[in-house]
Protein backbone atom coordinates (compact mmCIF):
# COMPACT_ATOMS: atom_id res chain seq x y z
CA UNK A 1 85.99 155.56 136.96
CA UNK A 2 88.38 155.64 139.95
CA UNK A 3 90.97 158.57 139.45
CA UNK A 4 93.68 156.92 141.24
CA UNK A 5 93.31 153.42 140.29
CA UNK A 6 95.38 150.37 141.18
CA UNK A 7 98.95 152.42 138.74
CA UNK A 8 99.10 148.94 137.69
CA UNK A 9 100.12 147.52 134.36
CA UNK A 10 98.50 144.12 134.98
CA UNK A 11 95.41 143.68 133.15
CA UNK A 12 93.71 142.35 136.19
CA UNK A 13 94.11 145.53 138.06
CA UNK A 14 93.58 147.57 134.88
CA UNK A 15 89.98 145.15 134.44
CA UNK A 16 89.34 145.89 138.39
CA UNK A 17 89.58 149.58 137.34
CA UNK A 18 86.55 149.52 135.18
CA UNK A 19 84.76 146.34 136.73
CA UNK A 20 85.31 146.91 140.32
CA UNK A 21 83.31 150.00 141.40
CA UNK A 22 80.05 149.85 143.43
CA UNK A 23 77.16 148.17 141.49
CA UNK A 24 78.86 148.04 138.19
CA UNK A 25 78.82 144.01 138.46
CA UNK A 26 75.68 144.08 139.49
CA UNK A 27 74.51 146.21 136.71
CA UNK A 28 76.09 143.91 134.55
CA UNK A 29 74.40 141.26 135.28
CA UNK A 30 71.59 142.52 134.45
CA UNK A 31 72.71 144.11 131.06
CA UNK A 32 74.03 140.64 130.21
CA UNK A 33 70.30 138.92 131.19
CA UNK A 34 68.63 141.15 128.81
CA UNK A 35 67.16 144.54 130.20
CA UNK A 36 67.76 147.39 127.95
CA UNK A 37 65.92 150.14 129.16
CA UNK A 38 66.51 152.42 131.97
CA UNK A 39 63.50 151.41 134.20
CA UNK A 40 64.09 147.81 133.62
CA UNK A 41 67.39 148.06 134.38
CA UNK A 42 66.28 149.64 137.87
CA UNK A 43 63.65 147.14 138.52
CA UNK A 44 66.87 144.81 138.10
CA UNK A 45 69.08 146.79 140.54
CA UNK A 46 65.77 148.52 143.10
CA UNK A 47 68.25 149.57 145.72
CA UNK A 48 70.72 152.16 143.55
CA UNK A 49 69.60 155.16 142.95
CA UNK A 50 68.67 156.84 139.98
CA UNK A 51 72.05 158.91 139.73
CA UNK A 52 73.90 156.25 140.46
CA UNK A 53 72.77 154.18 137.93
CA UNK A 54 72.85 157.20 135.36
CA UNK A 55 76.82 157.16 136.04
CA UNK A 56 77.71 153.72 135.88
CA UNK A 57 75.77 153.56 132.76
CA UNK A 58 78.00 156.67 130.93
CA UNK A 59 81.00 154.81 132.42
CA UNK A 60 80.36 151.36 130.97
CA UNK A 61 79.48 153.63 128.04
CA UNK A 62 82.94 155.61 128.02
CA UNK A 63 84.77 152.01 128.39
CA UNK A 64 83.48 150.68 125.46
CA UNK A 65 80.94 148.31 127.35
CA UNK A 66 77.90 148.97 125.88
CA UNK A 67 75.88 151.27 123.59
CA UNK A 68 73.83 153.91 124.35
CA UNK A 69 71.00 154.49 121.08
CA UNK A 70 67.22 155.86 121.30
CA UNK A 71 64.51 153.15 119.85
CA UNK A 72 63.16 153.59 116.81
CA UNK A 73 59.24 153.86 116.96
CA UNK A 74 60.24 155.96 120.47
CA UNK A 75 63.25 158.34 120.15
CA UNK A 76 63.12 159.54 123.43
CA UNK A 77 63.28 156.14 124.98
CA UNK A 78 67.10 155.49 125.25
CA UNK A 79 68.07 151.22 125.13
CA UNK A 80 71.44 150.42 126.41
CA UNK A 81 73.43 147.43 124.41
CA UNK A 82 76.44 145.40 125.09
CA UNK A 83 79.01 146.04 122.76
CA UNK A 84 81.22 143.27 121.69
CA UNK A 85 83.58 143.82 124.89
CA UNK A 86 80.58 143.86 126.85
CA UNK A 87 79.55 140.57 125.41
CA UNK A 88 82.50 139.22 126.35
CA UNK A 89 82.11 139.56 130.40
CA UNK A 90 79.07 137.10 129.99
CA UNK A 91 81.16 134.37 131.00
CA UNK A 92 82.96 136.36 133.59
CA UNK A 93 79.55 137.32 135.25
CA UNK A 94 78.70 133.66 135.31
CA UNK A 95 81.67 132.65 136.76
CA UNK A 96 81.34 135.10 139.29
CA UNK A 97 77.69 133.97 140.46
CA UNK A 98 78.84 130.41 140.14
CA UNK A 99 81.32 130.84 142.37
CA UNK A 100 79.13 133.28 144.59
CA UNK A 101 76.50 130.07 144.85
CA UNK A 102 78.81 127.34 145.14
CA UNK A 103 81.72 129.16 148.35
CA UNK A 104 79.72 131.65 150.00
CA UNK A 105 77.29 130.97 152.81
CA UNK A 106 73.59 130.89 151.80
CA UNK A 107 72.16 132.74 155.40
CA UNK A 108 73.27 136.43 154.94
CA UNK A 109 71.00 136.72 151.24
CA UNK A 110 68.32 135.17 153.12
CA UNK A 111 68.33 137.82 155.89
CA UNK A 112 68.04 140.42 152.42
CA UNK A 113 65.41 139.72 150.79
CA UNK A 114 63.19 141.68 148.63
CA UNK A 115 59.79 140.84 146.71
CA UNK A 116 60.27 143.24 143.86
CA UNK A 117 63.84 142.24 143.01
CA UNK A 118 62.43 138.36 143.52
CA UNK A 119 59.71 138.67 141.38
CA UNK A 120 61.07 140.53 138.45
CA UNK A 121 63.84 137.77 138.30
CA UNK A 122 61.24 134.81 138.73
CA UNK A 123 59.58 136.73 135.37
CA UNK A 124 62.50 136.86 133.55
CA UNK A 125 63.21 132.79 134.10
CA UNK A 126 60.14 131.48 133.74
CA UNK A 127 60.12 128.61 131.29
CA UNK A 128 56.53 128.86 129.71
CA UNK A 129 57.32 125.26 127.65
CA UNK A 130 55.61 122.81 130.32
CA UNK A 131 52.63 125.23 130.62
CA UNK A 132 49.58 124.73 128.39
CA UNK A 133 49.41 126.70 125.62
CA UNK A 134 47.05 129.35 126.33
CA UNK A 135 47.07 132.31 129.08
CA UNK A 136 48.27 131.08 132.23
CA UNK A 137 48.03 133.61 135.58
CA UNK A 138 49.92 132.64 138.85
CA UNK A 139 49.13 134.74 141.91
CA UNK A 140 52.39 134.79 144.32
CA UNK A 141 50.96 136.25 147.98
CA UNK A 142 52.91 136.76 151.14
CA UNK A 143 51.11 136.94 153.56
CA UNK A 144 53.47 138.38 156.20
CA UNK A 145 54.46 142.03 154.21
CA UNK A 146 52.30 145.23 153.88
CA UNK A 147 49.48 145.04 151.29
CA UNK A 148 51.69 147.14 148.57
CA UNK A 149 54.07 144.40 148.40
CA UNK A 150 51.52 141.26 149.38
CA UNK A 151 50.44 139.90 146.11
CA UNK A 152 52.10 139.23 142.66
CA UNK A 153 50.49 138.40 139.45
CA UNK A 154 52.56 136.32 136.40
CA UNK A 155 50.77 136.59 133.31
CA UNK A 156 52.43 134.19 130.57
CA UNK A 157 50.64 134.45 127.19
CA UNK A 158 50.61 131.49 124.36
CA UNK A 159 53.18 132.79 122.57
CA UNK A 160 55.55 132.60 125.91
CA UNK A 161 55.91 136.11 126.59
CA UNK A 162 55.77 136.98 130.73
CA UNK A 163 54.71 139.89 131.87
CA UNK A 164 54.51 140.68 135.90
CA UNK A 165 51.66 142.93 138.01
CA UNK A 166 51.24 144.22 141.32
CA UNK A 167 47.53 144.82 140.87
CA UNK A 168 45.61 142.31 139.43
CA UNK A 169 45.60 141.57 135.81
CA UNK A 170 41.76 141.36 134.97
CA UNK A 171 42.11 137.65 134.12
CA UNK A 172 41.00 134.62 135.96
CA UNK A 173 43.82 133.36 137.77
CA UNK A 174 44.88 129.52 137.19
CA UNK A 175 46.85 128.84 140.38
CA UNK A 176 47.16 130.63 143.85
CA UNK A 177 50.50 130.26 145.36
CA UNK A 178 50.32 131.45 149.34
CA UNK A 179 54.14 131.16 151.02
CA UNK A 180 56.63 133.32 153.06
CA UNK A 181 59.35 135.64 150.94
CA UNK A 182 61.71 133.87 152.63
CA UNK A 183 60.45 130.25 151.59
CA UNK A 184 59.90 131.54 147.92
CA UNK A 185 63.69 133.22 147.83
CA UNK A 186 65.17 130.07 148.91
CA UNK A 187 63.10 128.20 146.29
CA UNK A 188 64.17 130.47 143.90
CA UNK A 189 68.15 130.21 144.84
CA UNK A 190 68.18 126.67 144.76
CA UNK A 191 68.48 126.23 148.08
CA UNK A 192 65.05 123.92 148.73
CA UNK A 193 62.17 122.68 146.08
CA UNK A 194 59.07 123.19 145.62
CA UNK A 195 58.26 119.87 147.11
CA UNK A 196 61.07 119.91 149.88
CA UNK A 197 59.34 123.19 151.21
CA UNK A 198 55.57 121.64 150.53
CA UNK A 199 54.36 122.37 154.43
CA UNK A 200 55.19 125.86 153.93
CA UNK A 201 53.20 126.71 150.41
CA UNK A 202 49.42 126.87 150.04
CA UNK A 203 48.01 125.64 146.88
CA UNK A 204 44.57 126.42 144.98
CA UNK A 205 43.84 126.05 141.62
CA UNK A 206 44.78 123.75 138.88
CA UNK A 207 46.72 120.54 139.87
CA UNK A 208 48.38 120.21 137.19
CA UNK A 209 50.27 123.72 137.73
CA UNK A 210 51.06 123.29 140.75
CA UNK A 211 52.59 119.76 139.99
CA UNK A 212 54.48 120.88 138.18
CA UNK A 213 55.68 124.25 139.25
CA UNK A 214 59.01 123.46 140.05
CA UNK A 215 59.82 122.65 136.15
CA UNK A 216 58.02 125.98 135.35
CA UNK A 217 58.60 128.51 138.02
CA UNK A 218 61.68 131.01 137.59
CA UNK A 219 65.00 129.91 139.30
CA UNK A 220 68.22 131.65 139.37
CA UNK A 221 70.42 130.79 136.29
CA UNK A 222 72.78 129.84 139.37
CA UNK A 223 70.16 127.25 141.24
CA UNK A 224 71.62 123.83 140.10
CA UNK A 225 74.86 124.83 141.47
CA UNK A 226 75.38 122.55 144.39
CA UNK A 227 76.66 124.40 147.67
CA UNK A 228 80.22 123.45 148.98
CA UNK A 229 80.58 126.37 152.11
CA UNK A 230 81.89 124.06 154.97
């Protein structure tokens, strides 16, 4: 942490002092939306490095924010846990993205965008319930970026579990979904439907997906926040 700080007694500067440095909210967030492994948690924050992230981690760690604790079957696989006073920033990370969504102006993220960082949090809030109950895969292409980042694969099994690819899976895929990153970010924000931004997505494959897509497809826990920036 910061060696000179804020020399304040206030607990809001002495929070700031632990909460405040680069990424560590960030991090956070994901932490608090359920990644617990080292690569996860960097498919969750793709643009700090590896060093970085190593720090913040053994910070959070020295504060008393979360646990650091090899996995069982895998002891050199390390899984990092929110302690108890990590558990209890939950609702100060959601207050911060609610307030993020609601006050600040939606244009700058959309000039940011990213397909990994997209689709990894698309995986993670999928809601498998309206899908049949059998193995469902969605292919996510945009047309307009290199072939490395071009096409997306979400795999959800019966028993609801997600998993994401960036080469195909082996398995027939169920729907086709052809838009632009910047289309599918904004759907994904909240910002338009699936429906409001129809002339810009290509369909093929089962009807009954894509009707339903928008009560399936992975928004940000922040989406039904309604805007207010003048």
């Amino acid at each position: 942490m910061s060696q000179t700080g804020y020399r304040q007694f206030c607990p809001v500067a002495m929070a700031a002092e632990v909460l405040c440095t680069r990424w560590t909210m960030v991090l956070l967030r994901e932490l608090i939306a359920g990644s617990t492994r080292f690569n996860d948690l960097r498919r969750g924050v793709p643009r700090m490095s590896p060093s970085l992230l190593s720090r913040r981690l053994r910070e959070l760690e020295e504060a008393g924010i979360l646990s650091r604790r090899p996995v069982p079957e895998q002891p050199e696989v390390l899984e990092y846990r929110l302690t108890e006073a990590g558990q209890d920033l939950r609702p100060v990370i959601e207050a911060f993205g609610l307030w993020g969504q609601k006050w600040v102006e939606s244009q700058p993220s959309l000039e940011n965008l990213d397909p990994s960082l997209l689709m990894w949090d698309m995986r993670r809030g999928l809601n498998p319930a309206p899908l049949p109950e059998r193995r469902i895969v969605v292919q996510v292409c945009y047309p307009e970026l290199p072939a490395s980042k071009r096409d997306w694969w979400l795999v959800v099994e019966p028993d609801g579990a997600v998993d994401l690819c960036q080469s195909h899976p082996g398995f027939d895929v169920d729907l086709y979904v052809t838009t632009d990153l910047r289309t599918m970010t904004a759907i994904w924000m909240g910002l338009t439907t699936v429906s409001g931004a129809a002339d810009k997505i290509t369909f093929d494959g089962d009807p009954a997906l894509r009707r339903s897509m928008q009560s399936w497809l992975g928004l940000s826990p922040f989406a039904s926040e309604r805007k207010r920036v003048p």
